[in-house]
Every structure is written in C-alpha cells, then in structure tokens.
C-alpha atoms as a PDB file:
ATOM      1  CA  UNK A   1      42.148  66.487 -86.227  1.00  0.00           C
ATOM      2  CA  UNK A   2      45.152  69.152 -85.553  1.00  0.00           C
ATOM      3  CA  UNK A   3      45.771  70.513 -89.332  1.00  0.00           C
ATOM      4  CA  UNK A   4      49.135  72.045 -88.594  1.00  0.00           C
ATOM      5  CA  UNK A   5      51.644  71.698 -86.351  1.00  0.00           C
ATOM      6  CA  UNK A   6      54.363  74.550 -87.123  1.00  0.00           C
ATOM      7  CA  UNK A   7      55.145  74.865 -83.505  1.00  0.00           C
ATOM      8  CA  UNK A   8      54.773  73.097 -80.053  1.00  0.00           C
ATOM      9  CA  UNK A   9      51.679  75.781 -79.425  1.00  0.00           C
ATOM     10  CA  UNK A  10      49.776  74.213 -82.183  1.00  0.00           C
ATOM     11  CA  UNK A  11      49.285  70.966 -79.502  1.00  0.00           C
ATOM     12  CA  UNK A  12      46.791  71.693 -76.897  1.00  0.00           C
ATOM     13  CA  UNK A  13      48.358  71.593 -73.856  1.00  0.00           C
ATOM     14  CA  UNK A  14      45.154  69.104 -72.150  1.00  0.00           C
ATOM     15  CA  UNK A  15      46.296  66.767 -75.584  1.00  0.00           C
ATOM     16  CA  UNK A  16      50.267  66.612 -75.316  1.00  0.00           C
ATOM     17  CA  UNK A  17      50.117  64.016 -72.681  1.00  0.00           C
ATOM     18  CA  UNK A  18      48.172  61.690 -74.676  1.00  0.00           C
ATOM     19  CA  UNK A  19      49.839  62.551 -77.932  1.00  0.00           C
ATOM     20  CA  UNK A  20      53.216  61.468 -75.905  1.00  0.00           C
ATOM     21  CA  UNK A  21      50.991  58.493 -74.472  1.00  0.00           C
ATOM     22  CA  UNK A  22      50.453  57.037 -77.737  1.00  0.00           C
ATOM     23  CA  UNK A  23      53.298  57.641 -79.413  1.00  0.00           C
ATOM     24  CA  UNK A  24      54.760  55.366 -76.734  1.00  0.00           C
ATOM     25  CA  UNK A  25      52.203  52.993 -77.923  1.00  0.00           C
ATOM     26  CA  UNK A  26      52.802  52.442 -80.842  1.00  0.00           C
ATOM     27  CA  UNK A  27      56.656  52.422 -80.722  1.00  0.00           C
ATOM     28  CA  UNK A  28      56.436  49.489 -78.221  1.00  0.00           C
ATOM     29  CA  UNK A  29      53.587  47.414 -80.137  1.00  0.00           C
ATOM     30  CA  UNK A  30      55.444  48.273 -83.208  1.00  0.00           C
ATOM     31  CA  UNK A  31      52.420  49.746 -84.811  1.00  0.00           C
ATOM     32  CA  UNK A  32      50.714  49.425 -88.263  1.00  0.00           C
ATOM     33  CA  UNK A  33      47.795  50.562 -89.772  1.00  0.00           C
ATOM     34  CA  UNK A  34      45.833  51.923 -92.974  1.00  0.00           C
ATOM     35  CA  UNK A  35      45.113  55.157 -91.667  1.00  0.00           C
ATOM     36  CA  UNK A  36      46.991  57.029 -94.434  1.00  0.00           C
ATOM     37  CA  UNK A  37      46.748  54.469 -97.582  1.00  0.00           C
ATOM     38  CA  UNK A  38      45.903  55.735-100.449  1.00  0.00           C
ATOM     39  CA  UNK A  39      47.602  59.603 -99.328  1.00  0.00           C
ATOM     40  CA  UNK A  40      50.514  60.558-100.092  1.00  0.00           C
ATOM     41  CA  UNK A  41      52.302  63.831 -98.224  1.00  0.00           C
ATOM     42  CA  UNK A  42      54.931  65.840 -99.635  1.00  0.00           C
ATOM     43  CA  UNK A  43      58.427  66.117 -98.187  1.00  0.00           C
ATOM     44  CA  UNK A  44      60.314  69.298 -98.804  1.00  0.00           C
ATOM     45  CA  UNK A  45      63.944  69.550 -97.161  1.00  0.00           C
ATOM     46  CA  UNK A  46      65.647  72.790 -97.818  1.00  0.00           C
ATOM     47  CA  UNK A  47      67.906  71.278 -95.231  1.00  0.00           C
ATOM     48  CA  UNK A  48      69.639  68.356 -95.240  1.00  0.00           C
ATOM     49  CA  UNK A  49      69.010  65.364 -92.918  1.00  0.00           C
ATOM     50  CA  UNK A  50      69.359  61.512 -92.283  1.00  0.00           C
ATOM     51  CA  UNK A  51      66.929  61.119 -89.029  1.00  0.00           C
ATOM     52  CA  UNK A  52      64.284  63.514 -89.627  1.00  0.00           C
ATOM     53  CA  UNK A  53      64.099  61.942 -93.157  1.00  0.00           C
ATOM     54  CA  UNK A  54      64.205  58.585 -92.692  1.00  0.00           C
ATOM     55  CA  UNK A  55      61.806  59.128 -89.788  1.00  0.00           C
ATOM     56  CA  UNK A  56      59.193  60.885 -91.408  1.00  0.00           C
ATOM     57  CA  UNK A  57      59.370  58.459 -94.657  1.00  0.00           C
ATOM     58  CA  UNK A  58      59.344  55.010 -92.362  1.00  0.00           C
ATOM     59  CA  UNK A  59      56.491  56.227 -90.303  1.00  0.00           C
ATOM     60  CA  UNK A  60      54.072  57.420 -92.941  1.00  0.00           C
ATOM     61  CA  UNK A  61      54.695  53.980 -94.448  1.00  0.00           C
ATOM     62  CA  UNK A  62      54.085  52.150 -91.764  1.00  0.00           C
ATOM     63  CA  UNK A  63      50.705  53.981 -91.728  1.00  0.00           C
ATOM     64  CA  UNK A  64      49.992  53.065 -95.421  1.00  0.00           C
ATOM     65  CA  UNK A  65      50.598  56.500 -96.971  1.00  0.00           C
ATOM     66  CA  UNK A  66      53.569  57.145 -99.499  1.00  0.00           C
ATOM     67  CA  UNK A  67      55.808  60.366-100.266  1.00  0.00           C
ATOM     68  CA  UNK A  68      57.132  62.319-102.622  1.00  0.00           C
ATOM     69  CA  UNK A  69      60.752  63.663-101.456  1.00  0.00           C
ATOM     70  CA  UNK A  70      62.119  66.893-102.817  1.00  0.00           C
ATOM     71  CA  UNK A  71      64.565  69.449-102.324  1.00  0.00           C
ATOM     72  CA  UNK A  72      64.359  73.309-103.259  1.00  0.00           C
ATOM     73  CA  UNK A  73      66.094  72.397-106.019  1.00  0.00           C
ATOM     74  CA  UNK A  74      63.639  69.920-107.123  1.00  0.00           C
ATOM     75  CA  UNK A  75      60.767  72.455-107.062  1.00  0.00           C
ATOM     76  CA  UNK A  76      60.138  75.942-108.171  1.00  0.00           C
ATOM     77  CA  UNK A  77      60.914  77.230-104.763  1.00  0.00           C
ATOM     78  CA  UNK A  78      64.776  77.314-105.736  1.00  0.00           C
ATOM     79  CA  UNK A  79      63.741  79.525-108.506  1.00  0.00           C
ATOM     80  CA  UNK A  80      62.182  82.020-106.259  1.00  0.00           C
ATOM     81  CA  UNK A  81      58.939  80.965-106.538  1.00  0.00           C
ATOM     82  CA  UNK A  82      56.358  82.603-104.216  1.00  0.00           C
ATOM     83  CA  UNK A  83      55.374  80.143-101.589  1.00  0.00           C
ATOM     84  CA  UNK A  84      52.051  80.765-101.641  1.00  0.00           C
ATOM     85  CA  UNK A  85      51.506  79.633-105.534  1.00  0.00           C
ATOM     86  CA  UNK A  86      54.081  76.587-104.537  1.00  0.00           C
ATOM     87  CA  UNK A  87      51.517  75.475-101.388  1.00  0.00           C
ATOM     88  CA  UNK A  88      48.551  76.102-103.950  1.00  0.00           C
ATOM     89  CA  UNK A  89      50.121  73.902-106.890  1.00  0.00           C
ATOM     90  CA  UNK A  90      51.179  71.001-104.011  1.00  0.00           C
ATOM     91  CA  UNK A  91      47.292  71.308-102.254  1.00  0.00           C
ATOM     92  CA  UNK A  92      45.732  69.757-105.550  1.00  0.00           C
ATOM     93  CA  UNK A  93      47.985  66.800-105.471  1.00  0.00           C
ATOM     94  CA  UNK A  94      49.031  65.439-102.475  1.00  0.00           C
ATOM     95  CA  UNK A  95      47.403  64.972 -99.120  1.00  0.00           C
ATOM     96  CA  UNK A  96      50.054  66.925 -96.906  1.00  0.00           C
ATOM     97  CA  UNK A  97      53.042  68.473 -96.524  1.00  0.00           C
ATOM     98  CA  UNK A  98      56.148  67.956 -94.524  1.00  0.00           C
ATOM     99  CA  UNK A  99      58.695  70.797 -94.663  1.00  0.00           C
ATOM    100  CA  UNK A 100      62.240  71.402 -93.352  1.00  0.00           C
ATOM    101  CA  UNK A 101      63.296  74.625 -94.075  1.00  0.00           C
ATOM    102  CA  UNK A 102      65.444  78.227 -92.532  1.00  0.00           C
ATOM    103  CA  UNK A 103      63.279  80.940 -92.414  1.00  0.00           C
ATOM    104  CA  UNK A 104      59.617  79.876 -90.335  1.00  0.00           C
ATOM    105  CA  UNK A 105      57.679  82.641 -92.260  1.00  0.00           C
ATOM    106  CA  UNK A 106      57.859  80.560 -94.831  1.00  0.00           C
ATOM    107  CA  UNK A 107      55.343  77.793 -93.167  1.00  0.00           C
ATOM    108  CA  UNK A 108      53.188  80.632 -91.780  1.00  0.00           C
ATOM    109  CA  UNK A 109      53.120  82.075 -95.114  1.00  0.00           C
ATOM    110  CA  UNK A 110      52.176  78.492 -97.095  1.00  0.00           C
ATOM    111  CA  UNK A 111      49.717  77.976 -94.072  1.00  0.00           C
ATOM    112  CA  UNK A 112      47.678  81.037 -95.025  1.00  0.00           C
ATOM    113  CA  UNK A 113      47.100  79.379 -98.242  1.00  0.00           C
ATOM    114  CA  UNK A 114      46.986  75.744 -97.624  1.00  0.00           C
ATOM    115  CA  UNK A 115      43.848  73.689 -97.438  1.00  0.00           C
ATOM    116  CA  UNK A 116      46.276  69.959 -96.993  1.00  0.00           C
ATOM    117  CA  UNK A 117      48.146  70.004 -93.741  1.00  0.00           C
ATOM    118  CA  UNK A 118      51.404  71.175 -92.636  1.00  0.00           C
ATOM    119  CA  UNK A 119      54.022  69.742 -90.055  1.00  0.00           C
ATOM    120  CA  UNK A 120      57.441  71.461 -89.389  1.00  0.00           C
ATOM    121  CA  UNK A 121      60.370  69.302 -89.474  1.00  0.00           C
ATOM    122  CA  UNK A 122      62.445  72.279 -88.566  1.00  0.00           C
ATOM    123  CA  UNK A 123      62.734  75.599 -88.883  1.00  0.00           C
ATOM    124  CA  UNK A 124      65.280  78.113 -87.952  1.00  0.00           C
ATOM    125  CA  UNK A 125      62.598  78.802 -85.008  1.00  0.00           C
ATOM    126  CA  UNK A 126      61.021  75.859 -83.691  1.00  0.00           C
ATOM    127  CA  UNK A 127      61.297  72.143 -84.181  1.00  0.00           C
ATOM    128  CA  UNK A 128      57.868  71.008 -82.140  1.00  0.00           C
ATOM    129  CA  UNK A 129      59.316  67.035 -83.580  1.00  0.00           C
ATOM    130  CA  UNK A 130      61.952  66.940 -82.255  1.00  0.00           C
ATOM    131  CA  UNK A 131      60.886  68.229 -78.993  1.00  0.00           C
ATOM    132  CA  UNK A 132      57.637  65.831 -78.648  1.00  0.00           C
ATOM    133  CA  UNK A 133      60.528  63.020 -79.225  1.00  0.00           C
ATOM    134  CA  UNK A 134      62.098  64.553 -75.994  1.00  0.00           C
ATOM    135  CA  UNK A 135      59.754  64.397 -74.273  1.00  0.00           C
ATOM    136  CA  UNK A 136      58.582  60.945 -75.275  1.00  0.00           C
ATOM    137  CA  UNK A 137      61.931  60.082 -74.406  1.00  0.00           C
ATOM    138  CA  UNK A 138      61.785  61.567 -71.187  1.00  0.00           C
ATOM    139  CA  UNK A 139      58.409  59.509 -70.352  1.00  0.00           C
ATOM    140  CA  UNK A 140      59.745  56.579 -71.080  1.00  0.00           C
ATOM    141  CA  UNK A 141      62.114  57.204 -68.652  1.00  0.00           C
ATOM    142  CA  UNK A 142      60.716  59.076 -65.951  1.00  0.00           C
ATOM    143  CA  UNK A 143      58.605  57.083 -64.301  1.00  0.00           C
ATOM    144  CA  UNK A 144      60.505  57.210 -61.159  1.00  0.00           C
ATOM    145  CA  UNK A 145      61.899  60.565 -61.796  1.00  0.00           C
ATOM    146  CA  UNK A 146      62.242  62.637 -59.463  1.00  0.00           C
ATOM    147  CA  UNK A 147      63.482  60.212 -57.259  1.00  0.00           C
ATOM    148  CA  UNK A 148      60.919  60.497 -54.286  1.00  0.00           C
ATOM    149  CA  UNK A 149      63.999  60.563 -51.839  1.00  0.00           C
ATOM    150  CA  UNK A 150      64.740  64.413 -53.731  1.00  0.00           C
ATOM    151  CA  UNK A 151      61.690  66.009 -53.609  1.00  0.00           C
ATOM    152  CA  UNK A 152      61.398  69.463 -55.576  1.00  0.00           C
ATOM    153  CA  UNK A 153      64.624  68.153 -57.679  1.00  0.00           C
ATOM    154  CA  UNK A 154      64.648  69.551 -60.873  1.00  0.00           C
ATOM    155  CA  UNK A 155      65.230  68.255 -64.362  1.00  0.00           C
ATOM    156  CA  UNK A 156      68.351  69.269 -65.844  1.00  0.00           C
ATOM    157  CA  UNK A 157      68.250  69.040 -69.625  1.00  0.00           C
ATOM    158  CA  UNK A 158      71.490  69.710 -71.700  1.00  0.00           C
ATOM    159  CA  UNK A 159      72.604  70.269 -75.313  1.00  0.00           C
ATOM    160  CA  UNK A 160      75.710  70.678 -76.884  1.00  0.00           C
ATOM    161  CA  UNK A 161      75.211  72.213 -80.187  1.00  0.00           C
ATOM    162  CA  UNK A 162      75.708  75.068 -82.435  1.00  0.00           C
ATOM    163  CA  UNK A 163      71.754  75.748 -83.184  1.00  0.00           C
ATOM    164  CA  UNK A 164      69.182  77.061 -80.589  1.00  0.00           C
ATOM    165  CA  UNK A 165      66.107  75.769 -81.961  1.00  0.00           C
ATOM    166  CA  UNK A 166      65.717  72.831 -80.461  1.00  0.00           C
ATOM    167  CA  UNK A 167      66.321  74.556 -77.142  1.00  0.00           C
ATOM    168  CA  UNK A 168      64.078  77.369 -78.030  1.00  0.00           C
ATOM    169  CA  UNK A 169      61.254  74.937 -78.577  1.00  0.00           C
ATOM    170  CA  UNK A 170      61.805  73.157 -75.636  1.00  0.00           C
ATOM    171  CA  UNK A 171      62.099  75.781 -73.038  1.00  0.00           C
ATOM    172  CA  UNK A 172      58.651  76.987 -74.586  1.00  0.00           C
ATOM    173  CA  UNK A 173      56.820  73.745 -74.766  1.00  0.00           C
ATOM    174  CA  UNK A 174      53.889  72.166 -72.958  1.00  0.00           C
ATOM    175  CA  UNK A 175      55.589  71.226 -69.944  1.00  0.00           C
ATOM    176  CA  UNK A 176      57.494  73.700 -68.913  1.00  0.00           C
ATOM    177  CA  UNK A 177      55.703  77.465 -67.660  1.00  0.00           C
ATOM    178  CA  UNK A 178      55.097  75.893 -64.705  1.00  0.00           C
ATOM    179  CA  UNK A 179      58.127  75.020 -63.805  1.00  0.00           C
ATOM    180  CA  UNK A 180      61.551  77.014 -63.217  1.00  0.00           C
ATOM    181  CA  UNK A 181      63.940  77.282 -66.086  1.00  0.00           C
ATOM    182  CA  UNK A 182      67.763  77.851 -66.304  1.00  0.00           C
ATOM    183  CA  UNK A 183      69.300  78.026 -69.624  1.00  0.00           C
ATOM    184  CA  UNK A 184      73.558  78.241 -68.720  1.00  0.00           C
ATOM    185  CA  UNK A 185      75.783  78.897 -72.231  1.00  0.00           C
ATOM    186  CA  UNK A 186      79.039  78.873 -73.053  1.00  0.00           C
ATOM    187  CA  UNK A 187      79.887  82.295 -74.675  1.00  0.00           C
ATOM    188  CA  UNK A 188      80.505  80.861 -77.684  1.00  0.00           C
ATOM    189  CA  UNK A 189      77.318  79.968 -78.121  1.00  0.00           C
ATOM    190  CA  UNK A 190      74.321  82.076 -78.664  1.00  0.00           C
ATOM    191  CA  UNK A 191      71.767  82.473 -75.776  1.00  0.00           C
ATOM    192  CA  UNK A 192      68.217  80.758 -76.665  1.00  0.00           C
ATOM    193  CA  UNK A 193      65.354  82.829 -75.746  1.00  0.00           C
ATOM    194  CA  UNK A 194      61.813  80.826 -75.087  1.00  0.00           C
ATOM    195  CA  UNK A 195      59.250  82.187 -77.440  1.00  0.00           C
ATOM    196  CA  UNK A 196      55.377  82.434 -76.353  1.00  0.00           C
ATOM    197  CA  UNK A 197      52.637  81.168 -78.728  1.00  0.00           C
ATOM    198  CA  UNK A 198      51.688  83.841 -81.659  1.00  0.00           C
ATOM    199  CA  UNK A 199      55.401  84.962 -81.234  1.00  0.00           C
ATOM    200  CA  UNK A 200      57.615  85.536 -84.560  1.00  0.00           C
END
C-alpha cells in the first residue's frame, strides 16, 4: 500500500500503468465501494481551489470515507505552528492527510513525523495529481496515438499558465526519460526545469 505520494517518484514506475489502468476503471464503471468507511482524511488547503477540492472530497466519498476540510487559518499552522507537532496532533485522529500547500518542505517535513498517510494536492514543486490525471487523460485517448502512418512522431504537450509545477512534474514523471523532451517558453514566463527523484 504506497503511504505517501508527495511526488510522481513516490509511484513505482512497473505500477503507474496500472494505477492509470484503473483509474480508467473506475471512472467508466462509475465506481463505489467501502474501502475507506469508517476513515476519515484530513484536507488542508493553504491554497485555494474548486477542482482539486471538490475532487478529492467526491472521491473519498464515493469510497465510503469522510473529511474534515480546513484552511491554515482553521488550524494552528496559521499561527506558526511547527509542522511536525501539527502532523503529530492530526495522526491520532484522522486516517490521512491531504495537503495543498507553497513551500514542499513542508510535506517532507510532516512526512518525517507522520505515521497516517500523505498525498500532495500541490505544492509549489510538484503536483504528482494532477499529472496522473494527464496522463489518464492521455490514455484514454491514445490508443491510436501515434498515428501508425507517423512513426517516431512525438507528443507535443502544451500549457499556458503562469505556474511551472505542473510542467515540472510532468517533464519528470514516469513516462517520460525515455523519451526526448522540448520545453519552448515565452520569455515572460519562467523556464521549468525537470527535477529527478530525491531532488529538493
């Protein structure tokens, strides 16, 4: 059972396809099961979202669990709070912890001192769930792609956004290193920079 998953690394790479597999799976079948009832995981969003909430929330319902949804300024972590005694405190009550947050030390550091799980929701490093929806999304549909009439054609993959997380993540994921990667940016727009496992 994978205990963490704070980056895309934390997947072995013999596992992703199946994790992507499933995930498929379920979406289609429309899914639902007991697996989590009677947990509940803790959601902690230093940053704002609609998706990534709503996501998270619907999915460990439809799994049986429940959640508790807070903010920093719901918690002690808005008053400073080591995060070490904040992962203790939340390890004797719920079952796991979902956290959306800037700086990514922070999930190594709560790691170190967890004994519940941990999933990234996003960092300003890595967001491995967004990525593994990607590529999901990708799977779903690429079964014909590359077209067998283009041999050797590449898969051009584009963002426009502000951030380069998500791009960061993805140009370092499971699929990739044995492939050839160009990243093109507009000036404006900082350069993202593939990070290898174990990397800050």
């Amino acid at each position: 059972m994978l205990k963490k998953f704070l980056t895309i690394h934390d997947i072995p790479r013999e596992q992703a396809g199946s994790v992507v597999a499933r995930a498929i799976e379920m979406k289609r079948t429309k899914h639902r099961s007991g697996l989590l009832e009677g947990k509940t995981l803790a959601l902690i969003f230093e940053k704002a979202s609609t998706r990534t909430r709503v996501s998270f929330e619907m999915a460990i319902r439809h799994l049986g669990g429940s959640t508790i949804y807070m903010t920093q300024n719901d918690s002690q972590l808005g008053r400073s709070e080591p995060v070490e005694d904040t992962i203790r405190v939340l390890s004797r009550y719920v079952d796991g912890l979902v956290m959306r947050t800037f700086e990514h030390s922070k999930l190594t550091r709560m790691w170190a001192k967890s004994s519940i799980p941990i999933v990234n929701a996003l960092s300003d490093d890595y967001h491995p769930c967004q990525v593994l929806g990607d590529m999901m999304t990708m799977a779903e549909r690429g079964a014909d792609f590359p077209p067998p009439r283009w041999p050797g054609l590449a898969t051009a993959i584009t963002w426009l956004i502000p951030s380069s997380t998500r791009q960061c993540t993805f140009l370092s994921s499971w699929p990739l290193p044995a492939r050839k990667a160009i990243c093109l940016t507009p000036k404006s727009l900082p350069t993202p920079r593939p990070r290898e496992p174990g990397s800050p």
